[in-house]
N, C-alpha and C. Protein backbone atom coordinates (compact mmCIF):
# COMPACT_ATOMS: atom_id res chain seq x y z
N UNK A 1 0.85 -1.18 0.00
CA UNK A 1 0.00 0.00 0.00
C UNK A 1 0.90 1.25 0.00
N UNK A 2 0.79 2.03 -0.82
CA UNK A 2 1.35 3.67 -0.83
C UNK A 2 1.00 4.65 0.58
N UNK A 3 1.91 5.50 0.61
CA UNK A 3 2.12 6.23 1.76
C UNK A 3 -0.08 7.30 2.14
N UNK A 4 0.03 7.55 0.67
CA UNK A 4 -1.56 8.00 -0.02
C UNK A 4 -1.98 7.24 0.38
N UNK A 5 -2.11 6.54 0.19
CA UNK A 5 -3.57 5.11 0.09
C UNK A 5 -3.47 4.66 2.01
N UNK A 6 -2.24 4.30 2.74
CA UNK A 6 -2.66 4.45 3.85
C UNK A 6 -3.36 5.55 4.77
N UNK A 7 -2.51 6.85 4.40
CA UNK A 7 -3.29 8.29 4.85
C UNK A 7 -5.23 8.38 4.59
N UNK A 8 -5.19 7.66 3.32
CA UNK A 8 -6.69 8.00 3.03
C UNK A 8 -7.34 6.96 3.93
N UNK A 9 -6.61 5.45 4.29
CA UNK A 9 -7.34 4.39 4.97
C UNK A 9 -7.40 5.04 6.36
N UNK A 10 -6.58 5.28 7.11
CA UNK A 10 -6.47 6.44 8.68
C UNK A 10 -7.11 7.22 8.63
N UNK A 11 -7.65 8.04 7.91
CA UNK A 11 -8.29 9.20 7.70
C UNK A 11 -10.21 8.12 7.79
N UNK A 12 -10.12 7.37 6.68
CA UNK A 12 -11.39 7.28 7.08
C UNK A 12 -11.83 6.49 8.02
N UNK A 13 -11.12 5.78 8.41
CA UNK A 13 -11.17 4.38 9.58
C UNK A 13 -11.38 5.31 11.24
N UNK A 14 -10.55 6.06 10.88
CA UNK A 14 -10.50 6.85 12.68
C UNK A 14 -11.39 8.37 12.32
N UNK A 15 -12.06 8.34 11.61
CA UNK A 15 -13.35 9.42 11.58
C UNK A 15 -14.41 9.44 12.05
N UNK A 16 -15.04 10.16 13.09
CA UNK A 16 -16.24 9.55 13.62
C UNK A 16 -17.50 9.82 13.09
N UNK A 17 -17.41 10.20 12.05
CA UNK A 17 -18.49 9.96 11.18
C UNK A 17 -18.90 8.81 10.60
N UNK A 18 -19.78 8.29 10.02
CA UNK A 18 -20.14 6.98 9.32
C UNK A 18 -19.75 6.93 7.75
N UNK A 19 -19.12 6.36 7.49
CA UNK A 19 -18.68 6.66 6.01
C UNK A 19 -18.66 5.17 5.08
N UNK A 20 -19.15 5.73 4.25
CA UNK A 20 -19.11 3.65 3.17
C UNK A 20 -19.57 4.19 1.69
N UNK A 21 -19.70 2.99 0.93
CA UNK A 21 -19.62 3.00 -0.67
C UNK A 21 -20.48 1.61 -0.48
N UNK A 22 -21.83 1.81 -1.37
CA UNK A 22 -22.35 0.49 -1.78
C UNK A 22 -21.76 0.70 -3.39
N UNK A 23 -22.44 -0.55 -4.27
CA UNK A 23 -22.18 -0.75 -5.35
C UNK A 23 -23.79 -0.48 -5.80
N UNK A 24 -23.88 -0.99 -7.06
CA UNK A 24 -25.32 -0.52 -7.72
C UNK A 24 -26.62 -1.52 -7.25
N UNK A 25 -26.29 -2.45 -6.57
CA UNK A 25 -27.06 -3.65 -6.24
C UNK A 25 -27.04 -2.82 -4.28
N UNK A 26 -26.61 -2.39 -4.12
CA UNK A 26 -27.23 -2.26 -2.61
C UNK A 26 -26.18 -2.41 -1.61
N UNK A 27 -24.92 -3.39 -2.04
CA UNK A 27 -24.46 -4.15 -1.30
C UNK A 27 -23.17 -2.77 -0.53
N UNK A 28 -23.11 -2.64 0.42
CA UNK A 28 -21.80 -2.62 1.02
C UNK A 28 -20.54 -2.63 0.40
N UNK A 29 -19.88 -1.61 -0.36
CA UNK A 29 -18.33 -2.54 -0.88
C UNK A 29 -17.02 -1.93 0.03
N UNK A 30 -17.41 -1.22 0.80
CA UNK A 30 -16.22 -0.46 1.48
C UNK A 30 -17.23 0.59 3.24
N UNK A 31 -16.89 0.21 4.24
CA UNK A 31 -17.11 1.05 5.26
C UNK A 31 -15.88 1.32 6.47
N UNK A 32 -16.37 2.19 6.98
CA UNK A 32 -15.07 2.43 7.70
C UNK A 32 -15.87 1.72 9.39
N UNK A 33 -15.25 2.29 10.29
CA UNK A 33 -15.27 1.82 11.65
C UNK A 33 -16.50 2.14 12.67
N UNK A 34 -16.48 3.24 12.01
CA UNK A 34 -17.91 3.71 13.01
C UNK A 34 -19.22 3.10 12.30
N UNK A 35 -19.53 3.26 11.12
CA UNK A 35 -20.55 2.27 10.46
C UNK A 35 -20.67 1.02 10.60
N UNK A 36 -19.41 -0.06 10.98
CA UNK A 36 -19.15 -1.29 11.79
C UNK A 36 -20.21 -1.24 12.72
N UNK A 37 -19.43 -0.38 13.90
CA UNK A 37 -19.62 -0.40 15.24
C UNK A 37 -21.45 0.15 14.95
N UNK A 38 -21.96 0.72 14.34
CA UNK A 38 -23.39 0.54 14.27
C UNK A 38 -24.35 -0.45 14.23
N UNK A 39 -23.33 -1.04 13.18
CA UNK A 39 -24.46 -2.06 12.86
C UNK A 39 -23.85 -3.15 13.56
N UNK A 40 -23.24 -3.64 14.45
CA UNK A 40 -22.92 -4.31 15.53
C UNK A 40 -21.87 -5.58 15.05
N UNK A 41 -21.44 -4.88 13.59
CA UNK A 41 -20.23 -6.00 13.16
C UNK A 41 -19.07 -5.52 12.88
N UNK A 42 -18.63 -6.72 12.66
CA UNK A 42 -17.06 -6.09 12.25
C UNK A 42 -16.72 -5.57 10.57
N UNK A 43 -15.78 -4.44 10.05
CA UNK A 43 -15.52 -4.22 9.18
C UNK A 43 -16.22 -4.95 8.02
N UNK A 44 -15.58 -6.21 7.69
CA UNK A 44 -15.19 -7.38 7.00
C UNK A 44 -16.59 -8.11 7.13
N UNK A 45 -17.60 -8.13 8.15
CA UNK A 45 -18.67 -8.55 8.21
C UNK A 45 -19.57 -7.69 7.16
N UNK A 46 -19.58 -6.30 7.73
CA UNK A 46 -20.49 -5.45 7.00
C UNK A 46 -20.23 -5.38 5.41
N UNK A 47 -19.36 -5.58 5.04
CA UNK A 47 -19.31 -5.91 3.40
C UNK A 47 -19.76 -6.52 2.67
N UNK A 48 -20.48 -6.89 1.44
CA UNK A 48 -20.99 -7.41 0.77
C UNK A 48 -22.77 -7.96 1.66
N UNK A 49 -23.14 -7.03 2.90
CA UNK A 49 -24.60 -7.10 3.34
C UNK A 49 -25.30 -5.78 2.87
N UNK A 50 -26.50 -5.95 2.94
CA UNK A 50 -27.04 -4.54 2.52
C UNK A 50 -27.72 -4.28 3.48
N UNK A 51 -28.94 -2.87 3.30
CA UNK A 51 -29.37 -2.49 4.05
C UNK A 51 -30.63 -3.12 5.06
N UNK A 52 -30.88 -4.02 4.38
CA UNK A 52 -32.15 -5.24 4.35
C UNK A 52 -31.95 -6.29 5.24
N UNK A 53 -30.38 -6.72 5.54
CA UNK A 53 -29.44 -7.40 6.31
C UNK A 53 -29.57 -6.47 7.80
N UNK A 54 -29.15 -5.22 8.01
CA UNK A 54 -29.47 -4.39 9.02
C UNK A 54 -30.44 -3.77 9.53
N UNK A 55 -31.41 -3.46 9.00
CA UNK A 55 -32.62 -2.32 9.45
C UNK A 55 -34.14 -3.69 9.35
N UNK A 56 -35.14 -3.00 9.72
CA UNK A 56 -36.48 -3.58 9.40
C UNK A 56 -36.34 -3.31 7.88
N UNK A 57 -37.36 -4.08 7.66
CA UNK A 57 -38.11 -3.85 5.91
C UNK A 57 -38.36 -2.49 5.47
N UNK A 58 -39.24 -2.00 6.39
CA UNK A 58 -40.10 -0.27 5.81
C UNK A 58 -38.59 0.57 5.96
N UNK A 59 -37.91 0.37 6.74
CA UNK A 59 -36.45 1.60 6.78
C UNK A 59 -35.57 0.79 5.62
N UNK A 60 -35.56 -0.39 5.09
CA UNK A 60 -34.32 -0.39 4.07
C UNK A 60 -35.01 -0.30 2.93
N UNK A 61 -36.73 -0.15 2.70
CA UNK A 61 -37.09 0.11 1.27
C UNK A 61 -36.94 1.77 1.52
N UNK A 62 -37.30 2.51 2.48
CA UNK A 62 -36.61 4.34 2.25
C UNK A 62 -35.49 4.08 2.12
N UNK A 63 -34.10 3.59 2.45
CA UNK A 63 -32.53 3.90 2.18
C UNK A 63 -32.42 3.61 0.77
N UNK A 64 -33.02 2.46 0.02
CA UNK A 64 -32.84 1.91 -1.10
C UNK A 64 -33.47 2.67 -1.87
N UNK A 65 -34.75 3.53 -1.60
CA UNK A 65 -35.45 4.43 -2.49
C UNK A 65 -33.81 5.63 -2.62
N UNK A 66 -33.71 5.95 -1.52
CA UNK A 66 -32.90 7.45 -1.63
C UNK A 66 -31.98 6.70 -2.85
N UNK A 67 -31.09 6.35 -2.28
CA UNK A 67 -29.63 4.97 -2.98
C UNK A 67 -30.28 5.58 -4.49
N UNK A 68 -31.73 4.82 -4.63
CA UNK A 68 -31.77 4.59 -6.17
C UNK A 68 -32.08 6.17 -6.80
N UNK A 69 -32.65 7.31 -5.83
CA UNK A 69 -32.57 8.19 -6.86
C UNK A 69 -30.97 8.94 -6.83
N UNK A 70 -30.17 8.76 -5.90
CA UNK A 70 -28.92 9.17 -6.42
C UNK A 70 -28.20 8.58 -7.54
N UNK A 71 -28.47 7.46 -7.57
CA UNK A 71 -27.99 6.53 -8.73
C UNK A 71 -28.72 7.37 -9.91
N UNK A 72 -30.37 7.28 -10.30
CA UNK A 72 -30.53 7.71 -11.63
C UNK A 72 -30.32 9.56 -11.43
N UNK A 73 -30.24 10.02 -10.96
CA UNK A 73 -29.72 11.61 -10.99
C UNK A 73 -28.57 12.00 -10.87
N UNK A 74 -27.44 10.77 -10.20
CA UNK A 74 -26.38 11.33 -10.17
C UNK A 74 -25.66 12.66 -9.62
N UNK A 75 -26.65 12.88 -8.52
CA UNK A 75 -26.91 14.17 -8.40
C UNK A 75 -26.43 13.75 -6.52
N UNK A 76 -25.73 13.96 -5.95
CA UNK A 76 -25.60 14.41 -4.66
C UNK A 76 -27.15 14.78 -3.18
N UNK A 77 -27.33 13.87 -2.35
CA UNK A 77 -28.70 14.33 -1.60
C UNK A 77 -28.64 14.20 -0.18
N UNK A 78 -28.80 15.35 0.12
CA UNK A 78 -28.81 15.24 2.15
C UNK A 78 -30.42 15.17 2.30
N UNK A 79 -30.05 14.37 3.80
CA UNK A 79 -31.24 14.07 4.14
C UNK A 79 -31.55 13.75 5.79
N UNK A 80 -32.12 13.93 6.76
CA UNK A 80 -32.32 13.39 8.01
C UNK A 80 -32.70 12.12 8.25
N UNK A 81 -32.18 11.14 8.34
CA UNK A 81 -33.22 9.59 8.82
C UNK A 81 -32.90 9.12 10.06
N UNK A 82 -33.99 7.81 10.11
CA UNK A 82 -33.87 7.38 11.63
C UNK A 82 -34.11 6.03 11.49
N UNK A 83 -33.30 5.01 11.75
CA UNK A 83 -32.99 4.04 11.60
C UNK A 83 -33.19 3.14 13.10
N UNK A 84 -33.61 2.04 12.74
CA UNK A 84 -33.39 1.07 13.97
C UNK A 84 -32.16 -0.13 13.86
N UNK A 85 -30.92 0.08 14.09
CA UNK A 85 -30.03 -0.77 13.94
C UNK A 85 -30.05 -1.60 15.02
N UNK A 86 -28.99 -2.62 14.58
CA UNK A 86 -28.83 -3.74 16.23
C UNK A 86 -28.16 -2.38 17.34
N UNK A 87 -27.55 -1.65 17.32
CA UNK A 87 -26.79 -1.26 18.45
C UNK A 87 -28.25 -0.48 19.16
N UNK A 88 -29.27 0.04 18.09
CA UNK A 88 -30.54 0.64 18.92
C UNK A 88 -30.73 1.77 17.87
N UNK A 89 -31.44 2.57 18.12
CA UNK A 89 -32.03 3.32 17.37
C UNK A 89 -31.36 4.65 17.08
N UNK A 90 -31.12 4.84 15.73
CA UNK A 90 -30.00 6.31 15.69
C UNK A 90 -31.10 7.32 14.61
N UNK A 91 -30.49 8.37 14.83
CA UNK A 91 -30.87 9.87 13.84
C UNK A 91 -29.47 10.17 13.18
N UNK A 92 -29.80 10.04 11.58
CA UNK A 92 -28.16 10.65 11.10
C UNK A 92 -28.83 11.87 9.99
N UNK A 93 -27.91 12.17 10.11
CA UNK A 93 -27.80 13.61 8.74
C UNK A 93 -27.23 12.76 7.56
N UNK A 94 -27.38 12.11 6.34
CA UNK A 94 -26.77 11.48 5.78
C UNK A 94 -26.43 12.49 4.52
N UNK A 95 -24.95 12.28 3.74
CA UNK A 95 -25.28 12.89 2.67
C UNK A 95 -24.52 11.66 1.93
N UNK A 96 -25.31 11.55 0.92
CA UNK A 96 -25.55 10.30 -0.23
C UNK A 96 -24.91 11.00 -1.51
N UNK A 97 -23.83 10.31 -2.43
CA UNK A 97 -22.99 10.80 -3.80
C UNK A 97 -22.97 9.89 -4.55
N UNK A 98 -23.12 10.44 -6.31
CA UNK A 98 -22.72 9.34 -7.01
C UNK A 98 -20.99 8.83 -6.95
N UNK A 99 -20.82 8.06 -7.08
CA UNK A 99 -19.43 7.80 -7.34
C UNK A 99 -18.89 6.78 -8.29
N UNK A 100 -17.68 7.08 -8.71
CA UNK A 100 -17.38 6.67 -10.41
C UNK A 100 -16.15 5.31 -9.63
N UNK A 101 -16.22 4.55 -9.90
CA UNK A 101 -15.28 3.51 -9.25
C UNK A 101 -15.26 2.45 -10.29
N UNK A 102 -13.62 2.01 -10.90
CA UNK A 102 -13.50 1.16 -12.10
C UNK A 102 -14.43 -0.55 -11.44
N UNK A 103 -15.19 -0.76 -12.13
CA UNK A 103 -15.83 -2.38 -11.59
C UNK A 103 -17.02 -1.83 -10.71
N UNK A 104 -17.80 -1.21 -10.12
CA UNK A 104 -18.44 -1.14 -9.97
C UNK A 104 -19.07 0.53 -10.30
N UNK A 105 -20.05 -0.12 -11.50
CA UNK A 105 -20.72 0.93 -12.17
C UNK A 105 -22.34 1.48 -10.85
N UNK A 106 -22.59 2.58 -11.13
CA UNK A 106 -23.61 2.98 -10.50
C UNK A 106 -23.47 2.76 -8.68
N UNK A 107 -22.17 3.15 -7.95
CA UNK A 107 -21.85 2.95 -7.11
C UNK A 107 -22.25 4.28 -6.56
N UNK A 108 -22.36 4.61 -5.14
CA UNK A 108 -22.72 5.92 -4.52
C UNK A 108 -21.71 5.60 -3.44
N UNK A 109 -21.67 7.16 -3.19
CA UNK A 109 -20.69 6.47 -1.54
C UNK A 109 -21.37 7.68 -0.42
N UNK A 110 -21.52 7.44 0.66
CA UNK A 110 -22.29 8.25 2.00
C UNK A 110 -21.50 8.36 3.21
N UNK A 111 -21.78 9.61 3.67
CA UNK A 111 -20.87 10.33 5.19
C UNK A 111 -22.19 10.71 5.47
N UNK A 112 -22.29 10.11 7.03
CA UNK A 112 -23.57 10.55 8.11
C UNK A 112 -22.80 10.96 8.98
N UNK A 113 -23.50 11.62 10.06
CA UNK A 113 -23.53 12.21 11.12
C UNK A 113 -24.66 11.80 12.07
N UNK A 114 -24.28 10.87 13.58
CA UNK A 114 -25.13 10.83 14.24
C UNK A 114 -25.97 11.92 15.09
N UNK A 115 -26.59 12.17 15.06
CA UNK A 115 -27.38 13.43 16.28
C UNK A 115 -28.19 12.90 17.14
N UNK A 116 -28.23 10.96 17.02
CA UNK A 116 -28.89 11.02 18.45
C UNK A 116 -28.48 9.15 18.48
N UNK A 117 -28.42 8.97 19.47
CA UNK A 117 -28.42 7.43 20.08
C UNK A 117 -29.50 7.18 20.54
């Protein structure tokens, strides 16, 4: 790994914000530590699960609605939600991006902010 590529892994791993990249299917392809520690797994767990894997039904068809209109607009979207995860029930500020990543087409990537436990 390059001196870059570790700085950017430190940077997002020890941020206490929630930060990750699904792919165009939903799935998880990259989260950092605090999004782990939400959803009550480890790194390496939370990868390749989606939102459907973590939340009730009615909260991962809203995340997957938002997901899909950033995908067809391509367009950047903040938003307030409230989620029931395993660790318990959170409020984040989420802001949702398209993102261009070689192998996975129609990928978004998201930084939340908790405002409530």
């Amino acid at each position: 790994m390059t001196h870059k590529a570790d700085l950017l892994t430190s940077f997002f791993d020890n941020a206490d914000a929630v930060m990750y990249m699904k792919d165009g299917q939903g799935h998880f392809i990259m989260v950092n530590r605090r999004a782990a520690e939400l959803a009550g797994l480890s790194q390496e767990e939370l990868v390749g699960k989606t939102s459907y894997d973590l939340v009730p039904k009615d909260e991962a068809d809203r995340v997957s609605a938002v997901d899909q209109k950033v995908r067809e607009t391509r367009a950047p979207l903040n938003f307030k939600d409230k989620l029931t995860l395993p660790s318990g029930e959170v409020t984040l500020l989420d802001h949702k991006f398209p993102v261009s990543i070689d192998g996975y087409p129609n990928a978004i990537g998201g930084i939340a902010i908790v405002i409530s436990e």
